[in-house]
N, C-alpha and C. Protein backbone atom coordinates (compact mmCIF):
# COMPACT_ATOMS: atom_id res chain seq x y z
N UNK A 1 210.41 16.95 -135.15
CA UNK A 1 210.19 17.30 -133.77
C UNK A 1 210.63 16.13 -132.90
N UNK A 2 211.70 16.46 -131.85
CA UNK A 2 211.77 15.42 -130.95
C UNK A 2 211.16 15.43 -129.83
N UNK A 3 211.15 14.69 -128.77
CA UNK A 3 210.44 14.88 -127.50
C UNK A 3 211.66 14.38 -126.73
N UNK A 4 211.56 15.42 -125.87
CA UNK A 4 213.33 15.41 -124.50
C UNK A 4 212.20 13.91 -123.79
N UNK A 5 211.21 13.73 -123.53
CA UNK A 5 211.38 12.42 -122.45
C UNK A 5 210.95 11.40 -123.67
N UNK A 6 210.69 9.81 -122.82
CA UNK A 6 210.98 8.83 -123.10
C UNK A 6 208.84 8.83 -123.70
N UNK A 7 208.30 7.97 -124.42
CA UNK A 7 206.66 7.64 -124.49
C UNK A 7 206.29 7.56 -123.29
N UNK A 8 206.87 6.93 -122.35
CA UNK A 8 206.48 6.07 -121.42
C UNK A 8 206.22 7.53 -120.14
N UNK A 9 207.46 8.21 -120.21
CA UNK A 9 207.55 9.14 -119.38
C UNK A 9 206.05 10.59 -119.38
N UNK A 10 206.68 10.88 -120.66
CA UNK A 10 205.74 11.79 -121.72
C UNK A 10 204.01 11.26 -121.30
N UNK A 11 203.62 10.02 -121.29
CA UNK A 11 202.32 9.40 -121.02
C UNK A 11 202.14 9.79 -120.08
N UNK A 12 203.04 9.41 -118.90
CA UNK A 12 203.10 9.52 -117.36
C UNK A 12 202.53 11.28 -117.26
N UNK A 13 203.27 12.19 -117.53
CA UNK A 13 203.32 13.36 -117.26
C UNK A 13 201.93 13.83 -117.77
N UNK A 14 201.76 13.61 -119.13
CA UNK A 14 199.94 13.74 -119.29
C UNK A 14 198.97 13.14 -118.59
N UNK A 15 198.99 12.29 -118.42
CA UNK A 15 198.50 11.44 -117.08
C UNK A 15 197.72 12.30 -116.25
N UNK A 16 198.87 13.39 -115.61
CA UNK A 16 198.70 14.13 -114.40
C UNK A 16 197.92 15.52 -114.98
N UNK A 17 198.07 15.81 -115.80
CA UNK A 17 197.08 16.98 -116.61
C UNK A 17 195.86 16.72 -116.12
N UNK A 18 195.15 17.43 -115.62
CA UNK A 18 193.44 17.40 -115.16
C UNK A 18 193.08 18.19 -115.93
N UNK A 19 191.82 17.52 -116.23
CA UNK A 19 190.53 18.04 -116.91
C UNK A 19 189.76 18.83 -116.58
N UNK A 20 189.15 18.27 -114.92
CA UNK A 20 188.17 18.79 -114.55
C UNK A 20 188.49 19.00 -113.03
N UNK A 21 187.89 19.65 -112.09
CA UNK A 21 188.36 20.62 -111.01
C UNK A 21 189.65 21.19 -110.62
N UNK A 22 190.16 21.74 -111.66
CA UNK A 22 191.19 22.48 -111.39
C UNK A 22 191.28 23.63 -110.60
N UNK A 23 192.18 24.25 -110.66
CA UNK A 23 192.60 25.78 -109.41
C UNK A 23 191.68 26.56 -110.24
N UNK A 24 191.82 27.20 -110.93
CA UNK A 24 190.70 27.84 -111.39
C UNK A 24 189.77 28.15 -111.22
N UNK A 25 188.98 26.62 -111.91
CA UNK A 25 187.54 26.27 -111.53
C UNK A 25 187.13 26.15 -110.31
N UNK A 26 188.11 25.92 -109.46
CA UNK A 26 187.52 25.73 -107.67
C UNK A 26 187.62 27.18 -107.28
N UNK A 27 188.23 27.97 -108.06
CA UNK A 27 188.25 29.42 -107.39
C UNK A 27 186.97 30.30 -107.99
N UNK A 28 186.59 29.50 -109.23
CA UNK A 28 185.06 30.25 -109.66
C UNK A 28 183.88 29.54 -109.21
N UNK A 29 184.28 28.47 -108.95
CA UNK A 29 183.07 27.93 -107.84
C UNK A 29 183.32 28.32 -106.24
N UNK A 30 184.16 28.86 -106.01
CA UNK A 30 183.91 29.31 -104.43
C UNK A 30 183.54 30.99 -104.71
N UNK A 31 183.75 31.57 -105.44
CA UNK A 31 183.39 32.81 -105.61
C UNK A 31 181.78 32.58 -105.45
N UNK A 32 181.16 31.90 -106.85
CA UNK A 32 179.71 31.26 -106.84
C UNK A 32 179.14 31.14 -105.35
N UNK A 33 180.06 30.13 -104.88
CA UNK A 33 178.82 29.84 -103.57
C UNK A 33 179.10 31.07 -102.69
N UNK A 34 180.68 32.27 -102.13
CA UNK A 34 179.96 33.25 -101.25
C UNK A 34 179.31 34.13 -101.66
N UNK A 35 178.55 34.35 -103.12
CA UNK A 35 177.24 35.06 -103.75
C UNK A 35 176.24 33.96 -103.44
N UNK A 36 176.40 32.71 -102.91
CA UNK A 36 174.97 32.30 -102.13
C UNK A 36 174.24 32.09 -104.12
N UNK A 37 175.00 31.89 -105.23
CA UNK A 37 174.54 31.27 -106.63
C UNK A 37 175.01 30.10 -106.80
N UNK A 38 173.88 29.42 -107.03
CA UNK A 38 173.19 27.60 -107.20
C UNK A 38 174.02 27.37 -108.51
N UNK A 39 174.66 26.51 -109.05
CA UNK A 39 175.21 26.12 -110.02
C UNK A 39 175.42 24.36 -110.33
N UNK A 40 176.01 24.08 -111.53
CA UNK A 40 176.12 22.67 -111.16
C UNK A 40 177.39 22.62 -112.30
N UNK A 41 178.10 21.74 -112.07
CA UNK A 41 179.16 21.30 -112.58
C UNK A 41 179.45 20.13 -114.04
N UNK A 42 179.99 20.39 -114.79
CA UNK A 42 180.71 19.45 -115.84
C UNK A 42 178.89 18.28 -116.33
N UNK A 43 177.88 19.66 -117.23
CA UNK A 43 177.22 18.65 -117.14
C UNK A 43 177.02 18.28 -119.19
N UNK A 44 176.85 16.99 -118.89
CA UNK A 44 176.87 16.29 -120.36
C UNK A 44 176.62 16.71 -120.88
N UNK A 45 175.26 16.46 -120.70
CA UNK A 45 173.86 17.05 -121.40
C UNK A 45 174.24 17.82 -122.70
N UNK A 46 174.86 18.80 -122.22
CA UNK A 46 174.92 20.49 -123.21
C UNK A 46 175.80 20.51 -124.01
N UNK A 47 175.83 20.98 -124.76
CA UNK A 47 177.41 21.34 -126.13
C UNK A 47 178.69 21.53 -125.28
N UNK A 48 180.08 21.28 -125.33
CA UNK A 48 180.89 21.69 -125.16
C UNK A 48 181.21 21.33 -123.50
N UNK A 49 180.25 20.75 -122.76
CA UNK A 49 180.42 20.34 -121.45
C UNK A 49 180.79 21.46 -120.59
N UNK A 50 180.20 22.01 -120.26
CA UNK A 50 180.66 23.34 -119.75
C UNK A 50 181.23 23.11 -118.40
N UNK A 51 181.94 23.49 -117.58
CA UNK A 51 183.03 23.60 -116.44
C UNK A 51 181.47 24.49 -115.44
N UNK A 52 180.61 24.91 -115.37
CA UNK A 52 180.04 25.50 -114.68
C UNK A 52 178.95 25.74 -115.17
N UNK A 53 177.68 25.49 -114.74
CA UNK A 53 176.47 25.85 -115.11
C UNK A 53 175.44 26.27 -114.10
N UNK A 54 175.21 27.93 -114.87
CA UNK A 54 173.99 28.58 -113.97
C UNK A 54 172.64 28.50 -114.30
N UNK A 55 171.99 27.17 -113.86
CA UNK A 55 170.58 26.94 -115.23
C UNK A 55 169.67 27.98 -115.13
N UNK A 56 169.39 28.50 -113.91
CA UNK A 56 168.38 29.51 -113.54
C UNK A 56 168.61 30.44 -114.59
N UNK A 57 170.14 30.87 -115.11
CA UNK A 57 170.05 32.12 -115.54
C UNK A 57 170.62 31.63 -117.06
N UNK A 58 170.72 30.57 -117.01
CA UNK A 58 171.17 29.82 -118.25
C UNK A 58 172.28 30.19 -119.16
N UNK A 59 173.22 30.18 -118.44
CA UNK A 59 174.48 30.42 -118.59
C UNK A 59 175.34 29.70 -118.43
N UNK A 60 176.26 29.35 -119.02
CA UNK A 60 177.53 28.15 -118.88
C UNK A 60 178.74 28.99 -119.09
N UNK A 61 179.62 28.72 -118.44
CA UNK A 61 180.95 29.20 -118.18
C UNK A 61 182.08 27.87 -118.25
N UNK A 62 182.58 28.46 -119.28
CA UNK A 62 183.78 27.64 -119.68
C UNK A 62 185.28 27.98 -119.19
N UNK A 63 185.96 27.24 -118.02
CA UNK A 63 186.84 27.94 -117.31
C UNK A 63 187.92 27.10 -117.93
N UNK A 64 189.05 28.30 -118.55
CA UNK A 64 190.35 28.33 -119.18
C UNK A 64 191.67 28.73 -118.39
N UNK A 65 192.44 28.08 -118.57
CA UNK A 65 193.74 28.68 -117.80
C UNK A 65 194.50 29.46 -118.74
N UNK A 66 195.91 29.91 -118.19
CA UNK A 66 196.56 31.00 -119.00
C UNK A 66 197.18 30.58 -120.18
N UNK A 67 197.47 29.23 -120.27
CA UNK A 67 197.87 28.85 -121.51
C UNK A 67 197.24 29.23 -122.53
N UNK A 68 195.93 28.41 -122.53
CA UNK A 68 195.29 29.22 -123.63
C UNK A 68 194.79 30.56 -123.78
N UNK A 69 194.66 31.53 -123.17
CA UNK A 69 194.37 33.04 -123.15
C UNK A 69 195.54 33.84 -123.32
N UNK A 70 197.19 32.79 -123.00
CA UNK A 70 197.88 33.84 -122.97
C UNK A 70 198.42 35.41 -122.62
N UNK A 71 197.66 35.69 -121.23
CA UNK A 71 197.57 36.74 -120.61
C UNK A 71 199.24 37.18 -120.36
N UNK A 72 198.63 38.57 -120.89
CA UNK A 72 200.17 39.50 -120.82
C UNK A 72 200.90 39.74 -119.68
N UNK A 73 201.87 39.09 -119.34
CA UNK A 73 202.99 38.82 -118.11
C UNK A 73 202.82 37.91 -117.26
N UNK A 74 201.61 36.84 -117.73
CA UNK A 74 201.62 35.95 -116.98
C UNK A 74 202.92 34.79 -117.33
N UNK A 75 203.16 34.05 -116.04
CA UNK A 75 204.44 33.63 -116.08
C UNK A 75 204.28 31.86 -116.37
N UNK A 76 202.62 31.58 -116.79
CA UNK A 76 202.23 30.29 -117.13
C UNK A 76 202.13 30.35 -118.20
N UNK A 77 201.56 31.89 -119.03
CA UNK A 77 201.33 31.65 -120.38
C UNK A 77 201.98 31.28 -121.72
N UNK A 78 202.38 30.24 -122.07
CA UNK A 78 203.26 30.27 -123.25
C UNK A 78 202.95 30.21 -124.56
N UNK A 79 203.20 29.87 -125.67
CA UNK A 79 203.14 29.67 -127.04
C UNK A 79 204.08 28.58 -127.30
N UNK A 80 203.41 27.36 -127.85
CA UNK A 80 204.58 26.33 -127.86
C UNK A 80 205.27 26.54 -128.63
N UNK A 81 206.39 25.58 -128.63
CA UNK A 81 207.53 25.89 -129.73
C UNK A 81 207.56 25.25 -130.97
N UNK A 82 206.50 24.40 -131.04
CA UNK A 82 206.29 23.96 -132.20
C UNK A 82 204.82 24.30 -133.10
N UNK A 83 204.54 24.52 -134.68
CA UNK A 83 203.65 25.00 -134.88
C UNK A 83 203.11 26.49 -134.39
N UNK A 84 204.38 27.31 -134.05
CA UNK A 84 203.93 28.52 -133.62
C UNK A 84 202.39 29.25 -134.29
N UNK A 85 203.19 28.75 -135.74
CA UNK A 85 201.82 29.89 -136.56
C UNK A 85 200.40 29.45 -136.48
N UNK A 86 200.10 28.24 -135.82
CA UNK A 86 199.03 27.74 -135.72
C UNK A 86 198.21 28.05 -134.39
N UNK A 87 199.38 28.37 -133.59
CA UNK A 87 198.53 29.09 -132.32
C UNK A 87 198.73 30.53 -132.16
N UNK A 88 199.43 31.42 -133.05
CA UNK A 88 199.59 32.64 -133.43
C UNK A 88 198.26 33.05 -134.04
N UNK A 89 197.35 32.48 -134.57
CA UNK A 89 196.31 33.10 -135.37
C UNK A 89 195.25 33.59 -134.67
């Protein structure tokens, strides 16, 4: 496997990958607050760090983008090109 950029570049570009408040997640937390529902965000504490937490109702929501769900015709979703069969399963 090669990589088209340089380490240095490749670093750079992950770099910019966010973790935490992404488009997504700011669009399921504004949904949350105009239902006027209390939540709290990215908390340690719990397994798996959840992206959203409703403690009242004790629920955690883990917010994914299309990469990994791969939604049919979405134009973000891909399958990398390497190790296909490993994300095929």
């Amino acid at each position: 496997m090669t990589d088209r950029c340089s380490k240095f570049v490749r670093s750079q570009m992950m770099a910019r990958v966010r973790e935490k408040n992404t488009a997504p997640e700011q669009a399921a937390r504004n949904a949350l607050r105009r239902l006027r529902i209390g939540f709290q965000v990215h908390r340690d504490d719990l397994p798996g760090t959840p992206d959203i937490t409703l403690m009242r109702r004790r629920v955690a929501i883990f917010v994914h983008g299309c990469f990994w769900h791969g939604h049919a015709g979405c134009r973000y979703a891909a399958i990398p090109a390497t190790r296909r069969r490993f994300y095929l399963r």
